[in-house]
C-alpha atoms as a PDB file:
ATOM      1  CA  UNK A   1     -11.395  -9.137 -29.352  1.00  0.00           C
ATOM      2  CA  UNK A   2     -14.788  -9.248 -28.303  1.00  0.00           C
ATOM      3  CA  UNK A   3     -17.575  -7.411 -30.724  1.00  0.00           C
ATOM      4  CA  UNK A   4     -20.144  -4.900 -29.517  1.00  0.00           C
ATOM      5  CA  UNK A   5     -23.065  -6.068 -28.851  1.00  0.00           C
ATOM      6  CA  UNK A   6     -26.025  -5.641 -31.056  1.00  0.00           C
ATOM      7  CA  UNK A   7     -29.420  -3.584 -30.208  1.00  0.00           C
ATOM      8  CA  UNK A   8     -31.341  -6.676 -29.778  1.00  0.00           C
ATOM      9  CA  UNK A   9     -28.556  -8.016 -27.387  1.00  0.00           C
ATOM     10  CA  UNK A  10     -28.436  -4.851 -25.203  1.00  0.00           C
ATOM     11  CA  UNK A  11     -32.892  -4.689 -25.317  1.00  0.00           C
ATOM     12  CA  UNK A  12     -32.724  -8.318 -24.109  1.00  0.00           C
ATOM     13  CA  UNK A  13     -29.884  -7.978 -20.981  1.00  0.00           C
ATOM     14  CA  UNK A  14     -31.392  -4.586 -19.554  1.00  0.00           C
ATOM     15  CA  UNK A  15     -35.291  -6.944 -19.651  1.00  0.00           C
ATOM     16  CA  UNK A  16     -33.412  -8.912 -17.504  1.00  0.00           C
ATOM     17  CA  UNK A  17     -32.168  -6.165 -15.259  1.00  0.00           C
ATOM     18  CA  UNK A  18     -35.418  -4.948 -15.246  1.00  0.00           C
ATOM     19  CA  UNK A  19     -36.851  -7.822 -14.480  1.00  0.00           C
ATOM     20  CA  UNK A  20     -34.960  -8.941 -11.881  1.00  0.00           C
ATOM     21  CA  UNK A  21     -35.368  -4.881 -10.269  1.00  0.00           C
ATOM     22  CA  UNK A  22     -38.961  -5.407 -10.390  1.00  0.00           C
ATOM     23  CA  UNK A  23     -39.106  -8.448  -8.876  1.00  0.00           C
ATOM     24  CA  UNK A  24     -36.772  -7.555  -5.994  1.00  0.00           C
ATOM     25  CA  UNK A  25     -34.570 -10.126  -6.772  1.00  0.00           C
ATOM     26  CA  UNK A  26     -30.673  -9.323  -5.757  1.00  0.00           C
ATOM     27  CA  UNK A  27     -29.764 -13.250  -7.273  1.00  0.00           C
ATOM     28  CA  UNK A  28     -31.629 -12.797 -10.535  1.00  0.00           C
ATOM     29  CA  UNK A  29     -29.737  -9.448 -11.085  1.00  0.00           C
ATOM     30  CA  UNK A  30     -25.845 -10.316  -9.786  1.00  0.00           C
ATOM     31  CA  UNK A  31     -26.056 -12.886 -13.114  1.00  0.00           C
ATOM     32  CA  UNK A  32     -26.614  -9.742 -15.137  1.00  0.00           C
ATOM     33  CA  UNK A  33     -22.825  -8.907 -14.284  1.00  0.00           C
ATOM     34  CA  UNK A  34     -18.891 -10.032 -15.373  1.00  0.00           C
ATOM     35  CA  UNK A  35     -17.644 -12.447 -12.266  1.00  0.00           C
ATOM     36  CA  UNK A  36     -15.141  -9.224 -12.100  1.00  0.00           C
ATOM     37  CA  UNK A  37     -17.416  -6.511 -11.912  1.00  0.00           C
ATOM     38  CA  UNK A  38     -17.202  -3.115 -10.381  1.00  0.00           C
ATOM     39  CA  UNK A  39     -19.767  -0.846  -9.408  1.00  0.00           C
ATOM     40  CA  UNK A  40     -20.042   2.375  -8.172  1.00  0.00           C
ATOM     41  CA  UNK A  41     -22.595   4.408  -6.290  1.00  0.00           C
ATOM     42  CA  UNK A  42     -22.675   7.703  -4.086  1.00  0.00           C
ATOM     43  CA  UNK A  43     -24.442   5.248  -1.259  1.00  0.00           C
ATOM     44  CA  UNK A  44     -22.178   1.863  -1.449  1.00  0.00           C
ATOM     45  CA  UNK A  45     -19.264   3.457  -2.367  1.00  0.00           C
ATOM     46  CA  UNK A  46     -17.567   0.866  -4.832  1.00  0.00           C
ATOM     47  CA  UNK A  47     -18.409  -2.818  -4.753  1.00  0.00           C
ATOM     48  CA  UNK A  48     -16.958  -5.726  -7.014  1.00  0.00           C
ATOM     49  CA  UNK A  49     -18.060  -9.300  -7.997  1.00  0.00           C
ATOM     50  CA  UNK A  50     -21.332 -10.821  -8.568  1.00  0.00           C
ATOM     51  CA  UNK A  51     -21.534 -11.204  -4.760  1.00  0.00           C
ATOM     52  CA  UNK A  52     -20.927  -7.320  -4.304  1.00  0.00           C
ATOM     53  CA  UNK A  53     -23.887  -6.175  -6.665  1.00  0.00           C
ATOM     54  CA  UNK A  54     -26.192  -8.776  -4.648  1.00  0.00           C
ATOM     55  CA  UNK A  55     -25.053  -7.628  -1.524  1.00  0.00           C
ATOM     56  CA  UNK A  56     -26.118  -3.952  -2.111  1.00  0.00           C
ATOM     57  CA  UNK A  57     -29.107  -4.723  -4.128  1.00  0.00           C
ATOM     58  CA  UNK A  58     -30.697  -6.653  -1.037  1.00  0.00           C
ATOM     59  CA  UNK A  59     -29.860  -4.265   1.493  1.00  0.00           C
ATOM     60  CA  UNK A  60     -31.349  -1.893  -1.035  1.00  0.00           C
ATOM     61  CA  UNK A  61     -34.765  -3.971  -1.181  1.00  0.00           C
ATOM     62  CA  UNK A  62     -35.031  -4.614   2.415  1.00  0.00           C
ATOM     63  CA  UNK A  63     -35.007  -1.119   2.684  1.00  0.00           C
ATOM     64  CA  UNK A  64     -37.091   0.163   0.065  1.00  0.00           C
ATOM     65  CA  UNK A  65     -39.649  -3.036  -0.118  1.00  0.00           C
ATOM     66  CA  UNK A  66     -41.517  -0.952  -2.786  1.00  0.00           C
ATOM     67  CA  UNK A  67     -38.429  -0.355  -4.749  1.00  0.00           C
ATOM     68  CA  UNK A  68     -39.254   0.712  -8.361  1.00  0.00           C
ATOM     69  CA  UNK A  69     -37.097   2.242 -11.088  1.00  0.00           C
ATOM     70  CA  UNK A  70     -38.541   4.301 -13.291  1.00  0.00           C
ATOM     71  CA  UNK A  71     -36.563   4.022 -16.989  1.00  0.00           C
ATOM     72  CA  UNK A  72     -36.756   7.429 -18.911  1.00  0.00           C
ATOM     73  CA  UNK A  73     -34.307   6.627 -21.514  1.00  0.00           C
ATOM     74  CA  UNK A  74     -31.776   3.855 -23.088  1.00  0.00           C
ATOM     75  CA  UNK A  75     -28.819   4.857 -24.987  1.00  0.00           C
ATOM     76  CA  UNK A  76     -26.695   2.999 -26.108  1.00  0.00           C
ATOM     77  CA  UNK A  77     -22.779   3.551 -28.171  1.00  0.00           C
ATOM     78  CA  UNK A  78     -20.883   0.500 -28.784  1.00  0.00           C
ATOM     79  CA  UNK A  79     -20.421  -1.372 -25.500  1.00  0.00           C
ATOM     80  CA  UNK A  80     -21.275   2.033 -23.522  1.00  0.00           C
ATOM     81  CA  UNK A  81     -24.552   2.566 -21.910  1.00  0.00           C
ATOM     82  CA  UNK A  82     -26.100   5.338 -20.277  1.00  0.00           C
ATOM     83  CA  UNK A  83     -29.566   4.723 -18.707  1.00  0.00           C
ATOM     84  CA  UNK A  84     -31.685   7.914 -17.168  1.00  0.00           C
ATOM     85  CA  UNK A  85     -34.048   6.430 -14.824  1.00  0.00           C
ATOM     86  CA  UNK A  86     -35.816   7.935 -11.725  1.00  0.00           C
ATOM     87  CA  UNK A  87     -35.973   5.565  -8.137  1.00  0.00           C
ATOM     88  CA  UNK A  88     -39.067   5.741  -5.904  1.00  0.00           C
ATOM     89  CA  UNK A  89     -39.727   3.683  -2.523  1.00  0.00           C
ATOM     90  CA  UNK A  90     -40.997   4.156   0.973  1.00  0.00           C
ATOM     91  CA  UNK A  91     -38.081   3.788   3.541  1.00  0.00           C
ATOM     92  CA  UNK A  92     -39.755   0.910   5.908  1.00  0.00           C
ATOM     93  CA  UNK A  93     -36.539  -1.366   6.533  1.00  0.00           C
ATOM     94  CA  UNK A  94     -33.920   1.414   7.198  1.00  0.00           C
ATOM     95  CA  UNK A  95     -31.057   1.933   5.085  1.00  0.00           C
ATOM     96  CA  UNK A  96     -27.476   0.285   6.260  1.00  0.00           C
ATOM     97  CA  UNK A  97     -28.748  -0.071   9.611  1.00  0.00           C
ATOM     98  CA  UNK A  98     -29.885   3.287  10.228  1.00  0.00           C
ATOM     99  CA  UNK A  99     -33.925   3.139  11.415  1.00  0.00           C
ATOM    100  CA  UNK A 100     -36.801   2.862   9.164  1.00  0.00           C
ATOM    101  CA  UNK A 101     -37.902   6.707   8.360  1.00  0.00           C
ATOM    102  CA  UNK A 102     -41.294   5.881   6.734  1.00  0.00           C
ATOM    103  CA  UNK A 103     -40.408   8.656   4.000  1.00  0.00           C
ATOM    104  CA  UNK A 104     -41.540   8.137   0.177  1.00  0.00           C
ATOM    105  CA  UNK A 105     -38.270   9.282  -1.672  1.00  0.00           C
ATOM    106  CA  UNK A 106     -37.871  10.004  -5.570  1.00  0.00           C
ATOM    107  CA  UNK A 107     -34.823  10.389  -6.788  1.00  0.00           C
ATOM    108  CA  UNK A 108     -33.648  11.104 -10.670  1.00  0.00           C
ATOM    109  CA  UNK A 109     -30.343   9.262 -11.659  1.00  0.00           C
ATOM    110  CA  UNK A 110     -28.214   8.332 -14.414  1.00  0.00           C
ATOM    111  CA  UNK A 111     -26.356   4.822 -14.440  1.00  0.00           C
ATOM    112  CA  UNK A 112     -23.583   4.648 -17.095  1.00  0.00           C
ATOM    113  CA  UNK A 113     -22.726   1.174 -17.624  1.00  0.00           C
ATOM    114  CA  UNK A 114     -19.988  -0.767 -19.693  1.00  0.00           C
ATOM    115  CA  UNK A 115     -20.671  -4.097 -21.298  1.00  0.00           C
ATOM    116  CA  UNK A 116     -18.372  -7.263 -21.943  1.00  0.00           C
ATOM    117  CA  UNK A 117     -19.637 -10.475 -22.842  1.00  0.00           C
ATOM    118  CA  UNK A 118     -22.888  -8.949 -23.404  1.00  0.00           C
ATOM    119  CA  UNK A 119     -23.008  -8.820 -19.413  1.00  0.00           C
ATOM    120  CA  UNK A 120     -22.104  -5.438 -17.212  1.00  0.00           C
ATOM    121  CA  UNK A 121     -18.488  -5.103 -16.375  1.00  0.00           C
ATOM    122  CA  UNK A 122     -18.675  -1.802 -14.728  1.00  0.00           C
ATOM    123  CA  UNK A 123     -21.530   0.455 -13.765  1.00  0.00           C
ATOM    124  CA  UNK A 124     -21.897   3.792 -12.118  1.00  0.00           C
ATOM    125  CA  UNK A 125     -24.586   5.401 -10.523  1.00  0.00           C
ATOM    126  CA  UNK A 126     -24.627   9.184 -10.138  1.00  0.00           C
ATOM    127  CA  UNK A 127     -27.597  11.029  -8.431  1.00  0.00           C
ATOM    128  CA  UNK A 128     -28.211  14.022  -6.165  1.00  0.00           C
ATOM    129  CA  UNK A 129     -26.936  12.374  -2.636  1.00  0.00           C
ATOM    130  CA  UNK A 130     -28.004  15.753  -0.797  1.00  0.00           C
ATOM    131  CA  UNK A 131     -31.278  15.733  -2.435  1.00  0.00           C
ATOM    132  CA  UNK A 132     -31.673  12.074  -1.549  1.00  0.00           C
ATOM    133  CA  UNK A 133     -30.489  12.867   2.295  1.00  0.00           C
ATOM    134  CA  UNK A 134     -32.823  15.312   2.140  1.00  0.00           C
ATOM    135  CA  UNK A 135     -36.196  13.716   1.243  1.00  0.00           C
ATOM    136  CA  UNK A 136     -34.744  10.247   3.356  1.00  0.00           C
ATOM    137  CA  UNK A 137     -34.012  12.259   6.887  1.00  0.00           C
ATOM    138  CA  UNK A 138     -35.916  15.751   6.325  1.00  0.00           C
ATOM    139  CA  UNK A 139     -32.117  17.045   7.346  1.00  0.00           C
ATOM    140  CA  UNK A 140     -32.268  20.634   6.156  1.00  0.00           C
ATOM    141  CA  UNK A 141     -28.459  21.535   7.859  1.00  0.00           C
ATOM    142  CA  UNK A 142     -26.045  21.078   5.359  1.00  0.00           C
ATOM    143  CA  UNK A 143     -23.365  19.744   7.907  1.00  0.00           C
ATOM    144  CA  UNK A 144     -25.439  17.553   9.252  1.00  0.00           C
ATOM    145  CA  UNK A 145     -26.118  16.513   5.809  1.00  0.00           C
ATOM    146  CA  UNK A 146     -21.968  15.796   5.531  1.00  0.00           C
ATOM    147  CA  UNK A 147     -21.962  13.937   8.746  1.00  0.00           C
ATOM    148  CA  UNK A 148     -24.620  11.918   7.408  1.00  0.00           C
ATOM    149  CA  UNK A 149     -23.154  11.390   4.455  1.00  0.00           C
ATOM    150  CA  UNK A 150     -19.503  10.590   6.104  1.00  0.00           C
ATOM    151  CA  UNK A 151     -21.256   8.027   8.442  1.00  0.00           C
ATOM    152  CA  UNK A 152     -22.687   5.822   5.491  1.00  0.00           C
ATOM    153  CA  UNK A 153     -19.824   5.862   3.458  1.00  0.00           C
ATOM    154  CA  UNK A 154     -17.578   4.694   6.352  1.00  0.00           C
ATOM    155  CA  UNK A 155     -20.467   1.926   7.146  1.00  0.00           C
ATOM    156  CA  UNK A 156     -19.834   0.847   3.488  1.00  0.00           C
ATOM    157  CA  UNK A 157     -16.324   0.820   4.235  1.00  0.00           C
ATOM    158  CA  UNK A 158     -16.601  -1.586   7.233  1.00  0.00           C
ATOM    159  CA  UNK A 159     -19.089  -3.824   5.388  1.00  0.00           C
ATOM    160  CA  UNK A 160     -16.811  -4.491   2.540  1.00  0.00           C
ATOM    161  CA  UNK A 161     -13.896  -5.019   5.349  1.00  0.00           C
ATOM    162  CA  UNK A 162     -15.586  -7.479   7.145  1.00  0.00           C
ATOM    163  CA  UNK A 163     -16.394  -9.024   4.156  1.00  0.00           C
ATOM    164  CA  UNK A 164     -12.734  -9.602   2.924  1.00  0.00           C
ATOM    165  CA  UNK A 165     -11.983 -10.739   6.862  1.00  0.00           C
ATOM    166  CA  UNK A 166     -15.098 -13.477   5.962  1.00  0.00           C
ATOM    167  CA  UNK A 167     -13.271 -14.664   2.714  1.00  0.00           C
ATOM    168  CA  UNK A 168      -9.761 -15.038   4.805  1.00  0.00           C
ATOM    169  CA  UNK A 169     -11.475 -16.662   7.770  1.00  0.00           C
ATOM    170  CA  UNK A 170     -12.451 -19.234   5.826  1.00  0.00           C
ATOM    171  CA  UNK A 171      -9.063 -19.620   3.517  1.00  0.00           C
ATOM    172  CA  UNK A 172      -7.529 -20.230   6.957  1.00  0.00           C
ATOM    173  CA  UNK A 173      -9.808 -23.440   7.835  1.00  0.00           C
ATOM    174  CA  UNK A 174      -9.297 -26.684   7.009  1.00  0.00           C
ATOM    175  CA  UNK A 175     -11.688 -28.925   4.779  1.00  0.00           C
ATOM    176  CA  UNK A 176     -14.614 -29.565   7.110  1.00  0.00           C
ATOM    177  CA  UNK A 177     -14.254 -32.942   6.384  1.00  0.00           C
ATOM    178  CA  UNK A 178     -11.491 -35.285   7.402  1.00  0.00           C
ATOM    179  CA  UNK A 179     -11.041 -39.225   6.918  1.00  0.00           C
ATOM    180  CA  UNK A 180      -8.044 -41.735   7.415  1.00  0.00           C
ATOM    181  CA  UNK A 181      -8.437 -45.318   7.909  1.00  0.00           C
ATOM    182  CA  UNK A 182      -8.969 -45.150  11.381  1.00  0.00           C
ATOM    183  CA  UNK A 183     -10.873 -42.337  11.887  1.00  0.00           C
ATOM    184  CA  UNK A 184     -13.578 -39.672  10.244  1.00  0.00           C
ATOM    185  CA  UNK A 185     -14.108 -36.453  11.546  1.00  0.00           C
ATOM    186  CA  UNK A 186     -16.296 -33.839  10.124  1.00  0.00           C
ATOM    187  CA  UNK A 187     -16.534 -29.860  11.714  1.00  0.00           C
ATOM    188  CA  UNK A 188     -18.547 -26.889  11.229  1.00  0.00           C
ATOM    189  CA  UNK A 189     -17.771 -23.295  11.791  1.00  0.00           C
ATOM    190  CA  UNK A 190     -20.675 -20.842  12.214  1.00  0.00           C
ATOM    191  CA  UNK A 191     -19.691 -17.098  13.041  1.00  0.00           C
ATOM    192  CA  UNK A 192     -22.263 -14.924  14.790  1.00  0.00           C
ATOM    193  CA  UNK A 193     -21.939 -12.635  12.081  1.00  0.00           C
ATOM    194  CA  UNK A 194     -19.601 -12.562   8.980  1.00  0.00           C
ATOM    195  CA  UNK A 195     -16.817 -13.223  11.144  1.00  0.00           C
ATOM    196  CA  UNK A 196     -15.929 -15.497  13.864  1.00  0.00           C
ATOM    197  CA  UNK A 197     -13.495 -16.304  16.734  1.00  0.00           C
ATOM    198  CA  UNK A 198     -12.718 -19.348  16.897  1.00  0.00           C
ATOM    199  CA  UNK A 199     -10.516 -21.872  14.313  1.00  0.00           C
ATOM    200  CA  UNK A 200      -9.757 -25.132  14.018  1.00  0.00           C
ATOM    201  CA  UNK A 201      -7.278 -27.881  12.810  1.00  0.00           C
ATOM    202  CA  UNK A 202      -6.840 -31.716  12.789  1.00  0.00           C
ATOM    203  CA  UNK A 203      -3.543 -33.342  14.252  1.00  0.00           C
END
């Protein structure tokens, strides 16, 4: 059974995350996590591995390429944290594909975190969506708002989706490399996007 980590321990991995947040790094923040990691946000919906929390953080700073969090308070009980933080950035990227808005947004949150291995296991973020909605789009209808809302979520949905039909895709292919004594072949399969088409086999 693993021990809690100490003060100094939890000071020293949320530098990192800090770090890694400030320098708009997605790479130097995924190694922050468990390999088995979940996370959880109003925006990406729920996300696991290393490659998840990468994945959302860099469609985060393409978005927001003046992403900065704002940390208000650390506490920590046992292998629980809760963090209070507020997020600013100027939407000039667009967010999950939608267009760039230009709008400066500022939004309070709390992130409640759970540590193993001195790394994060699980994290969830929990802010005021509407109020984010709100200062992203200027959308003042509240159904709107929902349809808004509905439409990211299921975008989330398809990314993750095509993501698992990525990781099977390429369980189905063979080694791109094949040699026997009388012959050496070597392949490549590049989809257009996550996924592709086309597959391939040696007989």
């Amino acid at each position: 059974m693993n021990s809690s980590p100490s003060g100094e321990e939890i000071r020293a991995l949320f530098a990192r995350i800090g770090n890694a947040y400030q320098r708009l790094d997605p790479a130097a923040l995924a190694v922050n996590y468990t390999e088995d990691c979940v996370v959880e946000s109003p925006i990406g919906g729920v996300v696991e591995g290393r490659a998840g929390v990468e994945h959302i953080a860099r469609i985060t700073f393409e978005a927001f390429p003046d992403f900065h969090a704002e940390v208000e308070e650390v506490l920590a009980i046992g292998d629980r944290v809760v963090l209070t933080l507020t997020i600013h950035g100027t939407d000039t990227g667009g967010l999950f594909g939608f267009p760039p808005t230009g709008k400066r947004i500022r939004v309070p949150s709390v992130f409640l975190y759970t540590l193993r291995d001195r790394l994060v296991a699980r994290e969830r973020r929990t802010y005021d969506f509407s109020g984010f909605l709100l200062q992203l789009t200027g959308v003042t209808n509240a159904i709107t708002s929902a349809r808004l809302y509905q439409g990211i979520l299921e975008y989330a949905q398809t990314e993750r989706d095509v993501r698992v039909a990525a990781e099977i895709q390429r369980a189905l292919l063979p080694d791109h490399r094949y040699r026997s004594a009388s012959v050496d072949i070597a392949a490549l399969s590049v989809p257009c996007r996550a996924i592709g088409g086309d597959f391939f086999d040696y007989f």
